[in-house]
N, C-alpha and C. Protein backbone atom coordinates (compact mmCIF):
# COMPACT_ATOMS: atom_id res chain seq x y z
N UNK A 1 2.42 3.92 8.30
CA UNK A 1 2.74 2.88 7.36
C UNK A 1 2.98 1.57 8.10
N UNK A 2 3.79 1.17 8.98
CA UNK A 2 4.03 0.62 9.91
C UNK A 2 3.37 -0.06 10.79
N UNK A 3 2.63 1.06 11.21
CA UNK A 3 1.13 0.30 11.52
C UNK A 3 -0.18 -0.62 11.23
N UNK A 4 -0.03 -0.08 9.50
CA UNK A 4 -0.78 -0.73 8.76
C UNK A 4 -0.57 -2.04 8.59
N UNK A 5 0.81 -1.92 8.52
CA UNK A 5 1.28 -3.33 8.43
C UNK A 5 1.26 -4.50 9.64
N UNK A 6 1.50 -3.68 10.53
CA UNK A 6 1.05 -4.49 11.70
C UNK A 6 -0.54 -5.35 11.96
N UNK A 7 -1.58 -4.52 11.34
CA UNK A 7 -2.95 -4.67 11.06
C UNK A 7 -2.57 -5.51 9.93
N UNK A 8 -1.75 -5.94 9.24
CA UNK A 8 -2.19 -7.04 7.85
C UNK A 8 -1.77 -8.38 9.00
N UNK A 9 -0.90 -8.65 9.47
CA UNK A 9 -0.03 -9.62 9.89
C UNK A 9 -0.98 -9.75 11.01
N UNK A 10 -1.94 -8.98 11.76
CA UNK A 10 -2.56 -9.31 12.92
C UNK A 10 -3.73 -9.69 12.63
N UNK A 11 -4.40 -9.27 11.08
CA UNK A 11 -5.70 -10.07 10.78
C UNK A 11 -5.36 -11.42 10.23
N UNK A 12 -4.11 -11.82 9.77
CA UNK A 12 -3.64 -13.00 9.27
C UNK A 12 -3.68 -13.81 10.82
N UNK A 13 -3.17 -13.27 11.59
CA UNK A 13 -2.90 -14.35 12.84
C UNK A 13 -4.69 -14.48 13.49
N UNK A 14 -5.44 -13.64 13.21
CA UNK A 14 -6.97 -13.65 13.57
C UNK A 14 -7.76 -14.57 12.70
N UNK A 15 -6.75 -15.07 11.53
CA UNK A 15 -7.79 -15.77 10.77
C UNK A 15 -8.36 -15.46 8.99
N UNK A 16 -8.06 -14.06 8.92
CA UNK A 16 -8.68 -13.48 7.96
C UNK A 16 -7.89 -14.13 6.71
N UNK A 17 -8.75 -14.45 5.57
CA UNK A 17 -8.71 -15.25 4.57
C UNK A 17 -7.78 -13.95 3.06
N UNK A 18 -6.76 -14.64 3.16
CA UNK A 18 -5.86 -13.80 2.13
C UNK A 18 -6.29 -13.38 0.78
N UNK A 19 -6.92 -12.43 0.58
CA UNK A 19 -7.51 -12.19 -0.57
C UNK A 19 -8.89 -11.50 -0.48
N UNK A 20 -9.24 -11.74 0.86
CA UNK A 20 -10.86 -11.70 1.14
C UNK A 20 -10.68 -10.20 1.09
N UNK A 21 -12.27 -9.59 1.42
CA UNK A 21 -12.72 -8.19 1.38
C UNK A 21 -11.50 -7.48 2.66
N UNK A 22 -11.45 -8.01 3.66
CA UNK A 22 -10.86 -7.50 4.88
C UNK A 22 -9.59 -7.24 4.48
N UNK A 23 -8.94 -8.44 3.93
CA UNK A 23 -7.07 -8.03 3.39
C UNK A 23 -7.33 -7.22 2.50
N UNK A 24 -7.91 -7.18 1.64
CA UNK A 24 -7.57 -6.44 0.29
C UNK A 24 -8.11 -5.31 1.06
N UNK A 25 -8.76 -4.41 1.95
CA UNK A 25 -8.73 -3.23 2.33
C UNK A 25 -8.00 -3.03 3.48
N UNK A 26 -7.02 -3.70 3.95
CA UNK A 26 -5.99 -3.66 5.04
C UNK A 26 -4.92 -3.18 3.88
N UNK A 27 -4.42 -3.82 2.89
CA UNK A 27 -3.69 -3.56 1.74
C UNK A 27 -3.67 -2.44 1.37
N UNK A 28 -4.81 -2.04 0.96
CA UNK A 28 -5.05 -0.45 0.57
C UNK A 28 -4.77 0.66 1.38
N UNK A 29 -5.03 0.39 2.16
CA UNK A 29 -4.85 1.23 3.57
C UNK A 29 -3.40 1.30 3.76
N UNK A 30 -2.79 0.07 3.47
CA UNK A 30 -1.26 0.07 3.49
C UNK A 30 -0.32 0.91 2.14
N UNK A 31 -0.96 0.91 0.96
CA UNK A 31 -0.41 1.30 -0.25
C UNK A 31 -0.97 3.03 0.21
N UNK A 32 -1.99 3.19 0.53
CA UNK A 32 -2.45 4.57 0.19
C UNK A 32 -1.36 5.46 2.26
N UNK A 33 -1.08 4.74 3.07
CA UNK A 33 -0.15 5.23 3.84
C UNK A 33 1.29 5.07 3.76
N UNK A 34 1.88 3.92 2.47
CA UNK A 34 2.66 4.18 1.72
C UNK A 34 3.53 5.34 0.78
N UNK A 35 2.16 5.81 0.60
CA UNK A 35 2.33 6.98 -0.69
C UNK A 35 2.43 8.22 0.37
N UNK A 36 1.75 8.02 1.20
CA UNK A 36 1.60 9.20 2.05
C UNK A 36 2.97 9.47 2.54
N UNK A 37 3.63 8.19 3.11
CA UNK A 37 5.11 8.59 3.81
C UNK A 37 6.22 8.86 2.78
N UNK A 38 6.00 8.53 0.89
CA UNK A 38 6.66 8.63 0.54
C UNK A 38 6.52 10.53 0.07
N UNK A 39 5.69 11.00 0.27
CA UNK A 39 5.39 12.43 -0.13
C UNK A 39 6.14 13.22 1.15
N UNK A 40 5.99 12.68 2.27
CA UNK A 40 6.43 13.35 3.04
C UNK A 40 8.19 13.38 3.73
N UNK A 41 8.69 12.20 2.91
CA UNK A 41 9.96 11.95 2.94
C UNK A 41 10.27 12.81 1.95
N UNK A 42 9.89 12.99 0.81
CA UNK A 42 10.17 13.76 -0.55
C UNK A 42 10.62 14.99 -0.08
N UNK A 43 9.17 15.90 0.53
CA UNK A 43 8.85 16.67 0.77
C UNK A 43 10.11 17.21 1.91
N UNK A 44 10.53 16.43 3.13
CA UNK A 44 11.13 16.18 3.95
C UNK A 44 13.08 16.52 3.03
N UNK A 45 13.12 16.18 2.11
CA UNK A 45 14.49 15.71 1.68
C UNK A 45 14.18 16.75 0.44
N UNK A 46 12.99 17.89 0.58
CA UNK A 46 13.65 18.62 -0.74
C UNK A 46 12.99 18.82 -2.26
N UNK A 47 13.18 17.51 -2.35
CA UNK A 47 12.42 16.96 -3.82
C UNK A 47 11.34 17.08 -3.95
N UNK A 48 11.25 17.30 -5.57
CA UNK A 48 9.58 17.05 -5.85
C UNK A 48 8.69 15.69 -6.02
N UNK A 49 7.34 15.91 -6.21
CA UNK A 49 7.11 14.83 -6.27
C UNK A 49 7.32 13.64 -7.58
N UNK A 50 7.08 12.42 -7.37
CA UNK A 50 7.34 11.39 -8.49
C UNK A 50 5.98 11.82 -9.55
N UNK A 51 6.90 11.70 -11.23
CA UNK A 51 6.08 11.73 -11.86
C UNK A 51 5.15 10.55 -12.34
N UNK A 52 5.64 9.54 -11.65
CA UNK A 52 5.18 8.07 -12.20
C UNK A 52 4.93 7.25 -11.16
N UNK A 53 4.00 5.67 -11.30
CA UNK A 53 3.86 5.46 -10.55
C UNK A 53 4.57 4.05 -10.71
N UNK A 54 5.15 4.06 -9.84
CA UNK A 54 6.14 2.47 -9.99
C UNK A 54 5.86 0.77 -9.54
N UNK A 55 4.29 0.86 -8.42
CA UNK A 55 3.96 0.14 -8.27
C UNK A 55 2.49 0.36 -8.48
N UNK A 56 1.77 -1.31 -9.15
CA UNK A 56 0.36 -0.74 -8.86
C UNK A 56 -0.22 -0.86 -8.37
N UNK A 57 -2.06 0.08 -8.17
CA UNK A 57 -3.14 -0.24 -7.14
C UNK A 57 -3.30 -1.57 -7.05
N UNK A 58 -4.41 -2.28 -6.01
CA UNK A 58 -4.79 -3.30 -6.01
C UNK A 58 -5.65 -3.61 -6.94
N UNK A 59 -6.04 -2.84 -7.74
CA UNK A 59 -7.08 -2.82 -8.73
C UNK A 59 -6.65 -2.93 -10.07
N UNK A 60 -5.43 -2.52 -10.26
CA UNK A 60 -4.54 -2.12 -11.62
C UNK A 60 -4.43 -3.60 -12.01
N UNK A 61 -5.04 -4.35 -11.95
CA UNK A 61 -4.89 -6.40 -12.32
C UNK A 61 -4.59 -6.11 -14.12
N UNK A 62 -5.44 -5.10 -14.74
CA UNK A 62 -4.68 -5.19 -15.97
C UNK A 62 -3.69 -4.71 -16.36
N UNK A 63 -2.75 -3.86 -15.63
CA UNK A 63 -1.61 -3.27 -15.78
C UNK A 63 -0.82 -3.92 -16.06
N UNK A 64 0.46 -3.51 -16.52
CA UNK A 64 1.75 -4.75 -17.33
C UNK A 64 1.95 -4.52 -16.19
N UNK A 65 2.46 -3.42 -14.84
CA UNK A 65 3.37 -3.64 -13.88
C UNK A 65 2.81 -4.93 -13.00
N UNK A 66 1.40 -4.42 -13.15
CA UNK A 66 1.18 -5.30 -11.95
C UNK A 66 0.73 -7.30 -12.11
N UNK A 67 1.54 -7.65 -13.12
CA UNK A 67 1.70 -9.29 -13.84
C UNK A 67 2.96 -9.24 -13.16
């Protein structure tokens, strides 16, 4: 997760245009190793998984959450 993020902030300092094809799949990469650490913290602490999803994809643009 961590990492990913390191890769958003290092294509920003390279130049890469906020919004472009490159962020928006640095992003994804970040949401979908997001979910991953949150399954495994879950998983880690017991619990089951979430029935809902509380934030949305990058794609979800018509979603109420994601306005």
């Amino acid at each position: 997760m961590f990492h990913s993020l390191r890769r958003i902030c290092d294509g920003y300092a390279d130049g890469a245009a906020v919004g472009g094809p490159e962020d928006r799949a640095r992003w994804e990469a970040r949401g979908k190793a997001a979910a991953e650490m949150r399954t495994l913290m879950r998983e880690d602490l017991g619990v089951g998984p979430l029935t809902e999803r509380h934030s949305p994809l990058l794609g979800d643009y018509g979603h109420p959450a994601a306005q």
